[in-house]
N, C-alpha and C. Protein backbone atom coordinates (compact mmCIF):
# COMPACT_ATOMS: atom_id res chain seq x y z
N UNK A 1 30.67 132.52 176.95
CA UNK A 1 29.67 131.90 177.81
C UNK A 1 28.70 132.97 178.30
N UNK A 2 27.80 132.71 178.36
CA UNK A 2 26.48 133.52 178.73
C UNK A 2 26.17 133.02 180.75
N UNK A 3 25.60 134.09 180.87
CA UNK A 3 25.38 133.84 182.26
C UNK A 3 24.00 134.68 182.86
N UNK A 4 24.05 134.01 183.59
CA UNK A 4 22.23 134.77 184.35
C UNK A 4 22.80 135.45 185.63
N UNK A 5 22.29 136.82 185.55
CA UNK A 5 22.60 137.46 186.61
C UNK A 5 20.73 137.35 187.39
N UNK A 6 20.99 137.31 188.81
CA UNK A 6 19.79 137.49 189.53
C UNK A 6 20.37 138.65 190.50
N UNK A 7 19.79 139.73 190.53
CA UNK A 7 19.69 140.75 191.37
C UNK A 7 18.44 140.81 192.63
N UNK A 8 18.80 140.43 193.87
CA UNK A 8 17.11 140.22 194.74
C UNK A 8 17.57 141.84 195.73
N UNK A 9 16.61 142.46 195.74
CA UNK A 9 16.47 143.94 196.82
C UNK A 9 15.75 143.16 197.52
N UNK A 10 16.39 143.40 198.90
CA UNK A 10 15.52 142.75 200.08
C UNK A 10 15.09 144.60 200.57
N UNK A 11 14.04 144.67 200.85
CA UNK A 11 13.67 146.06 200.72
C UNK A 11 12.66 146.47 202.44
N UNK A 12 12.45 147.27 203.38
CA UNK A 12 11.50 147.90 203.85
C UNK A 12 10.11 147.60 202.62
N UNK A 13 10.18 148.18 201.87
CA UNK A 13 8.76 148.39 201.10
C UNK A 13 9.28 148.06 199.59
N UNK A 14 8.76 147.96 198.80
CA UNK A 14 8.68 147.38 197.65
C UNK A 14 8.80 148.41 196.29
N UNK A 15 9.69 148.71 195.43
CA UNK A 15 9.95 150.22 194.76
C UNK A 15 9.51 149.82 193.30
N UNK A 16 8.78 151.19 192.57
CA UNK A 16 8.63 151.00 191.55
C UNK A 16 9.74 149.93 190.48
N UNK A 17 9.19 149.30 189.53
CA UNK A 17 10.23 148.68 189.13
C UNK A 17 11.32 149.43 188.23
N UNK A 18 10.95 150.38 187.72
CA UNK A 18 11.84 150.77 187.08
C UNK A 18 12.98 151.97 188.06
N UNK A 19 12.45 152.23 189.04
CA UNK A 19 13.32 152.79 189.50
C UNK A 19 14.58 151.60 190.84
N UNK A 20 13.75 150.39 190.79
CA UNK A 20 14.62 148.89 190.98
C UNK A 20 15.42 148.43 189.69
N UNK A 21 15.21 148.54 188.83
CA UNK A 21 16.14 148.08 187.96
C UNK A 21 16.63 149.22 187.98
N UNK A 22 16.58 150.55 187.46
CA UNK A 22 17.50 151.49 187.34
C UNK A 22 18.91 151.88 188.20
N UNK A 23 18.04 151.00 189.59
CA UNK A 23 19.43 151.37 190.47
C UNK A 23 20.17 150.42 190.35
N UNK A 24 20.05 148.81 189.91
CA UNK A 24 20.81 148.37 189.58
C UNK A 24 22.20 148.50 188.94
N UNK A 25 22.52 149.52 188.21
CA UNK A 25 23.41 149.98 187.08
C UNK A 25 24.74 150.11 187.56
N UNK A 26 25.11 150.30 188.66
CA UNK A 26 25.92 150.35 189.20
C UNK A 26 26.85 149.42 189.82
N UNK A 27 25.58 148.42 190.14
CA UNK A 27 26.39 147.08 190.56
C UNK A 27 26.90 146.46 189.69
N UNK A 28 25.83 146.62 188.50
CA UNK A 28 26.19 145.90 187.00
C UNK A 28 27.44 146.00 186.51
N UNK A 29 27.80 147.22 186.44
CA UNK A 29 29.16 148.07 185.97
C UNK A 29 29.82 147.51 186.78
N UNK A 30 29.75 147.38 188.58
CA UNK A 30 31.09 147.24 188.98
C UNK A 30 31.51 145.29 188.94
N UNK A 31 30.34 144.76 188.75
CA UNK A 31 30.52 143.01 188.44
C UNK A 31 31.53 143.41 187.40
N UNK A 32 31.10 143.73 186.40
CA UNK A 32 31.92 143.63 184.85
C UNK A 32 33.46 144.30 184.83
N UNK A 33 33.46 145.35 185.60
CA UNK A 33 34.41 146.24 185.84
C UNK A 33 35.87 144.92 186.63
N UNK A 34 35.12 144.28 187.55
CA UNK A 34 35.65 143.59 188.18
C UNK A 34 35.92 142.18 188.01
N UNK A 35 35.52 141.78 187.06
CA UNK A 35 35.63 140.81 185.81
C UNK A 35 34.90 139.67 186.77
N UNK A 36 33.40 139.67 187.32
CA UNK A 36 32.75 138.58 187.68
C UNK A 36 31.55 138.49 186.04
N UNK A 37 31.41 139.60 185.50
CA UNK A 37 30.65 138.90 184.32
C UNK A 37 31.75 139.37 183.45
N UNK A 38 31.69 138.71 181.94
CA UNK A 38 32.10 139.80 180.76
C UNK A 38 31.93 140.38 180.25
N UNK A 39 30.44 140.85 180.14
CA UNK A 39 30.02 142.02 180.07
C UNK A 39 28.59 142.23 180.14
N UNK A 40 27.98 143.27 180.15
CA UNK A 40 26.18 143.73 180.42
C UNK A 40 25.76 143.59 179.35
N UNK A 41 26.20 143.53 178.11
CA UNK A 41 25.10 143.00 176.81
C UNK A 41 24.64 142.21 176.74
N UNK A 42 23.23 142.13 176.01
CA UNK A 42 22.30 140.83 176.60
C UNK A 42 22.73 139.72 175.71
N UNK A 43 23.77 139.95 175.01
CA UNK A 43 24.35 138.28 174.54
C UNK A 43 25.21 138.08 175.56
N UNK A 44 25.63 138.89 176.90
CA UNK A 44 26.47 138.21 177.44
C UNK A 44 25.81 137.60 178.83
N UNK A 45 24.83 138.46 179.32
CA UNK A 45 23.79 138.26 180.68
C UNK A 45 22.41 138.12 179.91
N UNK A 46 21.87 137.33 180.78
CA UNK A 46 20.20 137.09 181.29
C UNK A 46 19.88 137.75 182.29
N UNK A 47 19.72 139.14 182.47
CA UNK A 47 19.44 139.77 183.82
C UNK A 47 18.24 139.05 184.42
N UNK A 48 18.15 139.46 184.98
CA UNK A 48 16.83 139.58 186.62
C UNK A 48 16.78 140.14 187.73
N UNK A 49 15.39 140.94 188.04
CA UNK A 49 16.05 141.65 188.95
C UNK A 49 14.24 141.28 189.55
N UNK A 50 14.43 140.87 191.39
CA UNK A 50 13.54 141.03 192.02
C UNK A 50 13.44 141.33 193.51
N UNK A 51 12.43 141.58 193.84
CA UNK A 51 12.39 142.17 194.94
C UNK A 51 11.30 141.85 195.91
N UNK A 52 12.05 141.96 197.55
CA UNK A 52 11.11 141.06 198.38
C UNK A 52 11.32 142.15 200.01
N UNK A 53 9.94 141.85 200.28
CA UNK A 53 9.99 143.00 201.37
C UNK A 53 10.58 142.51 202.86
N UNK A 54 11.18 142.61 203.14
CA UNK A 54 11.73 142.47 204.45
C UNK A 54 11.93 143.04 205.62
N UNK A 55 12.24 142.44 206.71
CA UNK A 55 12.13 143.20 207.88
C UNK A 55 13.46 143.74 208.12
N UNK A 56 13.44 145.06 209.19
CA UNK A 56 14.36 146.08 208.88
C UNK A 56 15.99 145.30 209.39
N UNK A 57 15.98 143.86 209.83
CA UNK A 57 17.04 143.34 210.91
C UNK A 57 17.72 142.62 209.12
N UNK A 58 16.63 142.63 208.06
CA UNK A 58 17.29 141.44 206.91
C UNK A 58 17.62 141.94 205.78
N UNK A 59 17.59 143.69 205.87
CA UNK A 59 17.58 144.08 204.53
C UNK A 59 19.20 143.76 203.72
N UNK A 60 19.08 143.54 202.88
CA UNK A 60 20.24 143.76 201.73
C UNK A 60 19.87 143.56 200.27
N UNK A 61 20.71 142.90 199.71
CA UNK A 61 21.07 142.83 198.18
C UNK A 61 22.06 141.54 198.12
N UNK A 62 21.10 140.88 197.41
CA UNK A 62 21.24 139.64 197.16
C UNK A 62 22.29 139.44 195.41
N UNK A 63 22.64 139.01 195.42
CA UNK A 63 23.58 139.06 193.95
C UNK A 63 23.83 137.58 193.25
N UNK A 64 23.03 136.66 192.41
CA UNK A 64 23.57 135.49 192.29
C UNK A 64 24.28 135.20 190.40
N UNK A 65 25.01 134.86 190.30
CA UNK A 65 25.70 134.86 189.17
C UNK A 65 25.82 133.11 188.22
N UNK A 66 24.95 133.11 187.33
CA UNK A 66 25.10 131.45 186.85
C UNK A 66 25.24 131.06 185.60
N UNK A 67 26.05 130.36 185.28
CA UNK A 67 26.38 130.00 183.82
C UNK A 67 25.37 129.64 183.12
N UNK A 68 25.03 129.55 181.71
CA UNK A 68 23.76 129.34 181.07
C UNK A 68 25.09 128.51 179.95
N UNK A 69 24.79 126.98 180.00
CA UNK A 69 25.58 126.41 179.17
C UNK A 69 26.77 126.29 178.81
């Protein structure tokens, strides 16, 4: 089964994207590591990753995980 990962950075300010996806890598690893996906190859995820600026009381990291069929 395939699944869509959505990654949201609730952020102060808004970061290059590649250094937003890059930091992703870690969470990625530890989903899979931890058997919430089966794995990071793109036959197994639909990544996404976005980002929204927020105020300093809302920041986090949003994580949503969804079956694709």
């Amino acid at each position: 089964m395939r699944y869509r990962l959505t990654i949201v950075r609730h952020g102060p300010k808004l970061l290059d994207i590649d250094n937003g996806v890059g930091g992703c890598k870690p969470v990625i690893d530890a989903l899979r590591y931890e058997g919430w996906i089966p794995n990071d190859d793109p036959r197994s995820i639909d990544f996404v990753f976005r980002q929204l600026k927020a105020p300093r009381d809302k920041l986090g990291t949003e994580i949503i995980i969804e079956p694709l069929g």
